[in-house]
Protein backbone atom coordinates (compact mmCIF):
# COMPACT_ATOMS: atom_id res chain seq x y z
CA UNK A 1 -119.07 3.94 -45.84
CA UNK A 2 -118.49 2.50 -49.43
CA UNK A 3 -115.21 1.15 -49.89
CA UNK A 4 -113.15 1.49 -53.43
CA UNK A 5 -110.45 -0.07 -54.80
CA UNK A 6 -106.83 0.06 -53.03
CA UNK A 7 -104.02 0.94 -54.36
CA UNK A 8 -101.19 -1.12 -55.44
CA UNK A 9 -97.96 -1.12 -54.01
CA UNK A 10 -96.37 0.08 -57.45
CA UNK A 11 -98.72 2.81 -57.89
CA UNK A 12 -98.39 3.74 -53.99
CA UNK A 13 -94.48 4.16 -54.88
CA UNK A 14 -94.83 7.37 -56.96
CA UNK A 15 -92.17 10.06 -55.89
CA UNK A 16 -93.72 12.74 -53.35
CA UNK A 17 -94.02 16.40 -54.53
CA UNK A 18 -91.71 18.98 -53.14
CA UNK A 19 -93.92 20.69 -51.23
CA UNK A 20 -94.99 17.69 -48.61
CA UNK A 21 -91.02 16.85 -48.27
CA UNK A 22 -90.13 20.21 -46.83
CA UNK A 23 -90.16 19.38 -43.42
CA UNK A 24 -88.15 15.64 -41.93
CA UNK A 25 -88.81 13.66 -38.94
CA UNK A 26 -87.53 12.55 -36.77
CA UNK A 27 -83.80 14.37 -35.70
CA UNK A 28 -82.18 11.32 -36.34
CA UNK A 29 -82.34 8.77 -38.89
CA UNK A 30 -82.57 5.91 -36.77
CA UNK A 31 -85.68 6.97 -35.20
CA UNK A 32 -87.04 7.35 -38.76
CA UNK A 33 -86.40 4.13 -39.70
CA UNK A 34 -88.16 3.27 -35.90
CA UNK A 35 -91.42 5.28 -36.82
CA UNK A 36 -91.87 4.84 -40.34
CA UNK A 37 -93.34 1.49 -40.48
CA UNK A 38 -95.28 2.49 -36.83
CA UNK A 39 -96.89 5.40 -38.77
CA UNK A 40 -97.48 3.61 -41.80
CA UNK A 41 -99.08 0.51 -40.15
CA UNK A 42 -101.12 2.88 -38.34
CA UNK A 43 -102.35 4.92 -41.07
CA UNK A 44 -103.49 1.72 -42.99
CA UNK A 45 -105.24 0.64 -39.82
CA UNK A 46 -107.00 3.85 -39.42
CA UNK A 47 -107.78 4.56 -42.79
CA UNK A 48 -109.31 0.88 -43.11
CA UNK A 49 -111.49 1.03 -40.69
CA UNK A 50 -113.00 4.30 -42.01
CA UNK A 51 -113.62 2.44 -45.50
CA UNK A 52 -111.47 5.23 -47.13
CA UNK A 53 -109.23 4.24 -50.22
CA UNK A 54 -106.03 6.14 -50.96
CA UNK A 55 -108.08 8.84 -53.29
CA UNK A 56 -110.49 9.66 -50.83
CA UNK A 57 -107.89 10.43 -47.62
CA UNK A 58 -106.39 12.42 -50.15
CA UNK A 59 -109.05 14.80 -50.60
CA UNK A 60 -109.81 15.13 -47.23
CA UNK A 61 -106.45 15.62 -45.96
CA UNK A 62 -104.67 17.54 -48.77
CA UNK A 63 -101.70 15.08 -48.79
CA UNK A 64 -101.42 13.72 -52.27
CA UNK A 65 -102.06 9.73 -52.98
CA UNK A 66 -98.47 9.31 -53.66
CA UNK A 67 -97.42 10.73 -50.54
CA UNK A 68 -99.98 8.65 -48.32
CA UNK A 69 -99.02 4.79 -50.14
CA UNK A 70 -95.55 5.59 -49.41
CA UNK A 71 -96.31 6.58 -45.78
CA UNK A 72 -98.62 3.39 -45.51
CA UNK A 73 -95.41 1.10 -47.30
CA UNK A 74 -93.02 2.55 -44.65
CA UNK A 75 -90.88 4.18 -47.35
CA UNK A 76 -91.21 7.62 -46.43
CA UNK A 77 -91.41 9.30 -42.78
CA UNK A 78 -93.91 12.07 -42.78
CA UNK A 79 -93.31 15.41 -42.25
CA UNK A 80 -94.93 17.02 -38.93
CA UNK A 81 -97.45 19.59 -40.72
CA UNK A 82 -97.97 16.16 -43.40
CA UNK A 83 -99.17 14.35 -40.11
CA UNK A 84 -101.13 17.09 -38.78
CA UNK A 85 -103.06 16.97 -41.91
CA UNK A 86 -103.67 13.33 -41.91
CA UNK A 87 -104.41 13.42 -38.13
CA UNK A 88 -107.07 15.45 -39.01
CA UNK A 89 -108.67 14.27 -42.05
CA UNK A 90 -109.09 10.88 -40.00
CA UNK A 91 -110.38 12.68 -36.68
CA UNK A 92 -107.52 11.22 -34.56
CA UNK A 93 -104.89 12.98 -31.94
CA UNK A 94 -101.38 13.13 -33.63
CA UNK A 95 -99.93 10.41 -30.81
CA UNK A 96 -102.59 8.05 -32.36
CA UNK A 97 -100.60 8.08 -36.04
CA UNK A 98 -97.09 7.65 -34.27
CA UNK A 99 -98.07 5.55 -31.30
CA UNK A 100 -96.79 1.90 -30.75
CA UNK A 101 -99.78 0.06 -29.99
CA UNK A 102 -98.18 -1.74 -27.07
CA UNK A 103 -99.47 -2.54 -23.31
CA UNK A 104 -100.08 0.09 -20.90
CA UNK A 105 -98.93 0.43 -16.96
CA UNK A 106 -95.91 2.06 -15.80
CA UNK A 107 -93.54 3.41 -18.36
CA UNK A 108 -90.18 5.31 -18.33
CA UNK A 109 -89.20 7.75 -20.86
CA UNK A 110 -85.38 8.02 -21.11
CA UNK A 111 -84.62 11.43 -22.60
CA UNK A 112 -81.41 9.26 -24.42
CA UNK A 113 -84.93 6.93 -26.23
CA UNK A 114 -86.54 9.80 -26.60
CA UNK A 115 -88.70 10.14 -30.82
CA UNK A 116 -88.31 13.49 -31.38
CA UNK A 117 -90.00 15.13 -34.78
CA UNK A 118 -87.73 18.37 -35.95
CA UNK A 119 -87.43 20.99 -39.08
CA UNK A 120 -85.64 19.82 -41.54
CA UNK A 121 -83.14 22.81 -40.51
CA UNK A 122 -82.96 21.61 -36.95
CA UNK A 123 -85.03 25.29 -35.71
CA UNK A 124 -88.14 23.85 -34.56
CA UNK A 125 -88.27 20.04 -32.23
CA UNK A 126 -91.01 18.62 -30.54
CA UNK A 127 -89.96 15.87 -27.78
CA UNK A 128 -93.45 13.42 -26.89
CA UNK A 129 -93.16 13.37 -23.00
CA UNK A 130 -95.98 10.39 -22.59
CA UNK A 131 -96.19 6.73 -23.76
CA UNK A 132 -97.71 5.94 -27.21
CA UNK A 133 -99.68 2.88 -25.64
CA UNK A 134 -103.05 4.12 -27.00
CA UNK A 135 -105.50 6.71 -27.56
CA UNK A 136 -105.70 9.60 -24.88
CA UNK A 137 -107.17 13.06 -24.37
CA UNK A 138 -104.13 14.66 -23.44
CA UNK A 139 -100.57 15.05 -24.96
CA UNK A 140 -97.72 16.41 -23.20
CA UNK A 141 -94.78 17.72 -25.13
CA UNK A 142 -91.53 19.28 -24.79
CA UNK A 143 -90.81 22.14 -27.53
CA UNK A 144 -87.52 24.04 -28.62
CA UNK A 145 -87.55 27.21 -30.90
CA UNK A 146 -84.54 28.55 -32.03
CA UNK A 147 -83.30 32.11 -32.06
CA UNK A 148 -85.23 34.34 -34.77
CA UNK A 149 -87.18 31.17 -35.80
CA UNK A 150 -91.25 30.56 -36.54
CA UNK A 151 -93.01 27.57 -36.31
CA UNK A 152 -96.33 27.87 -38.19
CA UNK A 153 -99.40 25.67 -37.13
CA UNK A 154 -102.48 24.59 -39.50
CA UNK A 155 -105.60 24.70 -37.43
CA UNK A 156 -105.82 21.79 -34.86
CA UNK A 157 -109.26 19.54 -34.77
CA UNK A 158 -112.08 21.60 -33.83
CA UNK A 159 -112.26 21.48 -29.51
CA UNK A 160 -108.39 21.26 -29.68
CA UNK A 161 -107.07 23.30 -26.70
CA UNK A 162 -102.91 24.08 -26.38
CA UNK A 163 -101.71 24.72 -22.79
CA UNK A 164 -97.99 26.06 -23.38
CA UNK A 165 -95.43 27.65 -20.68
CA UNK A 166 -92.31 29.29 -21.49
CA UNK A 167 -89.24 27.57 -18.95
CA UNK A 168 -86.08 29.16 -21.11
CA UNK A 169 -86.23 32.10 -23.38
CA UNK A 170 -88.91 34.02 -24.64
CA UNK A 171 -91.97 33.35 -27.15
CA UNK A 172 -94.67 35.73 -29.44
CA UNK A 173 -97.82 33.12 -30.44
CA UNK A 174 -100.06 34.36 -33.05
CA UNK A 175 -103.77 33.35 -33.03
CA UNK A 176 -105.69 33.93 -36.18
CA UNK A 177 -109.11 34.43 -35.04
CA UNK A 178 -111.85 36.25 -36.50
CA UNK A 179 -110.42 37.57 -39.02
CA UNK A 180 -107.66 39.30 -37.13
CA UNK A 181 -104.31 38.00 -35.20
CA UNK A 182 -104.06 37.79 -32.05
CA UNK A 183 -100.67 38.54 -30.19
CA UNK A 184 -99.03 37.54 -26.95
CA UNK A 185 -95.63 37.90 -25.56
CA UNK A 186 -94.72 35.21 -23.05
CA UNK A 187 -91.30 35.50 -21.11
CA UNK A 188 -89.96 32.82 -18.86
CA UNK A 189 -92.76 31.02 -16.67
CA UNK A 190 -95.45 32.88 -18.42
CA UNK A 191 -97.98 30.20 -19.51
CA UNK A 192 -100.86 30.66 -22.02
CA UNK A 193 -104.00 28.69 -22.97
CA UNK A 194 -105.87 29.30 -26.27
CA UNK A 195 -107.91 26.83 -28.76
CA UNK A 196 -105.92 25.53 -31.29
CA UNK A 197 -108.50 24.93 -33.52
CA UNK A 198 -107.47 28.16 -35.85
CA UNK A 199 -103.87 28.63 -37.64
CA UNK A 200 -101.40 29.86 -34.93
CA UNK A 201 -97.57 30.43 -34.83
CA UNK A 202 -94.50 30.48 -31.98
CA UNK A 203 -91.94 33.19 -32.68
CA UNK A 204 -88.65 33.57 -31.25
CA UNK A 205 -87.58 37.14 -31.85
CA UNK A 206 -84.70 36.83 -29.21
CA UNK A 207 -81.45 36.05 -29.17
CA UNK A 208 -81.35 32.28 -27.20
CA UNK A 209 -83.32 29.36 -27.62
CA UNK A 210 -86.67 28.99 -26.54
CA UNK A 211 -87.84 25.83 -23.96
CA UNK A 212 -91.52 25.66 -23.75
CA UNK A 213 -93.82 22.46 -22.46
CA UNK A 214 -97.34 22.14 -24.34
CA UNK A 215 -99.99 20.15 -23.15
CA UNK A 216 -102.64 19.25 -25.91
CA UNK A 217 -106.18 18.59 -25.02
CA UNK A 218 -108.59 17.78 -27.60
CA UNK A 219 -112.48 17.37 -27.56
CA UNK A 220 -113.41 13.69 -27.52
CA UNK A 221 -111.17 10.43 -27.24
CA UNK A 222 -109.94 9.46 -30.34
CA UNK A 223 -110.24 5.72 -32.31
C-alpha cells in the first residue's frame, strides 16, 4: 500500500471536535495518563505497518485527523466508541489498541490495578478481565450499567460474536438486524449470545445496577 506524507506534530495538535470528546476513559485520571501513550504508541505502530497516513485512517474510521495525531502524541485518551472505530478501520480486536505489549505466562489481575474505560457520567464501565500481552481471539470483560441507563454499540468487525450473562440486576439488548430490532430481556443468570457485527444496545430499565460479564470472540486473530 502507497504510503503519503505524515503529519507533523504541530498539525497533529489541532483541538478535537465535540462530538469525539463526549465520552472519557479511563475512571480515573491516573490510568489515563497510564494508557494514553500505550494507545497512542500502538496506534502509530498499527497504522504504520498498514502504510496508512493520518488522512487515510481518517476516512476509514470516521475519527477526524486531529483527533487521531493527538491520540498517536499521547495527548488525548480516546473515548471507548472513538476506539471502537479505530479498532475497526485497522481490522484489530479493541485489547490490541490498549494492550501493553509485554511478555506472556502467568499473570494476576488485581481488581485495585484494574484499567477500566467508563462514560464520561460514570453510567456505563467496562473492567478488561485478561492480560494485554498480545493479540488474542477472545476478550473477557466485566460490565456495569447503571439504573435507567443505555449503552449504545456501533457494529463490531464482521464475525464478531458477544457472549454476555447477567450476575446482578437486570438487562434489555437491542439487536438491529435486518432492518428490524431485535429484543431480549435477560434477568439474573440469564446469558445471551448474538453477533455483534450490527449496532446493538444494553438497557437498564430497573431500579439497581446492572453486573454483566461479556466474552468477545471475533473471526480471525488479529495483527
Amino acid at each position: 500500500m502507497k504510503s503519503v506524507r505524515e503529519s507533523t506534530p504541530s498539525e497533529a495538535a489541532t483541538p478535537a471536535s465535540p462530538p469525539e470528546a463526549a465520552w472519557a476513559y479511563p475512571a480515573k485520571g491516573d490510568d489515563a495518563q497510564d494508557l494514553a501513550p500505550v494507545v497512542g504508541q500502538n496506534l502509530r505502530r498499527l497504522r504504520m505497518r498498514r502504510g496508512l497516513s493520518l488522512e487515510k485512517l481518517a476516512t476509514r474510521s470516521g475519527v477526524s485527523r486531529a483527533m487521531l495525531g493527538q491520540i498517536e502524541l499521547g495527548q488525548s485518551a480516546p473515548t471507548i466508541n472513538v476506539l471502537w472505530k479505530i479498532a475497526r478501520a485497522l481490522d484489530v480486536t479493541f485489547a490490541t489498541l490498549i494492550q501493553a505489549r509485554e511478555a506472556g505466562g502467568t499473570a494476576v489481575l488485581r481488581h485495585a490495578q484494574s484499567k477500566v474505560l467508563t462514560s464520561q457520567n460514570g453510567s456505563f464501565s467496562s473492567r478488561a478481565l485478561f492480560p494485554f500481552d498480545g493479540p488474542r481471539r477472545a476478550e473477557f470483560y466485566e460490565l456495569r450499567l447503571s439504573a435507567g441507563a443505555e449503552e449504545v454499540a456501533d457494529a463490531h468487525a464482521p464475525g464478531t460474536v458477544e457472549n454476555l450473562t447477567v450476575t446482578e440486576g437486570a438487562l434489555r439488548v437491542e439487536v438491529e438486524r435486518e432492518g428490524h430490532r431485535e429484543t431480549h430481556e435477560l434477568e439474573k443468570g440469564d446469558a445471551i449470545v448474538f453477533e455483534a457485527d450490527v449496532p446493538h444496545a444494553y438497557v437498564n430499565a430497573g431500579d439497581r445496577e446492572c453486573l454483566m460479564y461479556l466474552v468477545m470472540t471475533y473471526a480471525d486473530q488479529q495483527d
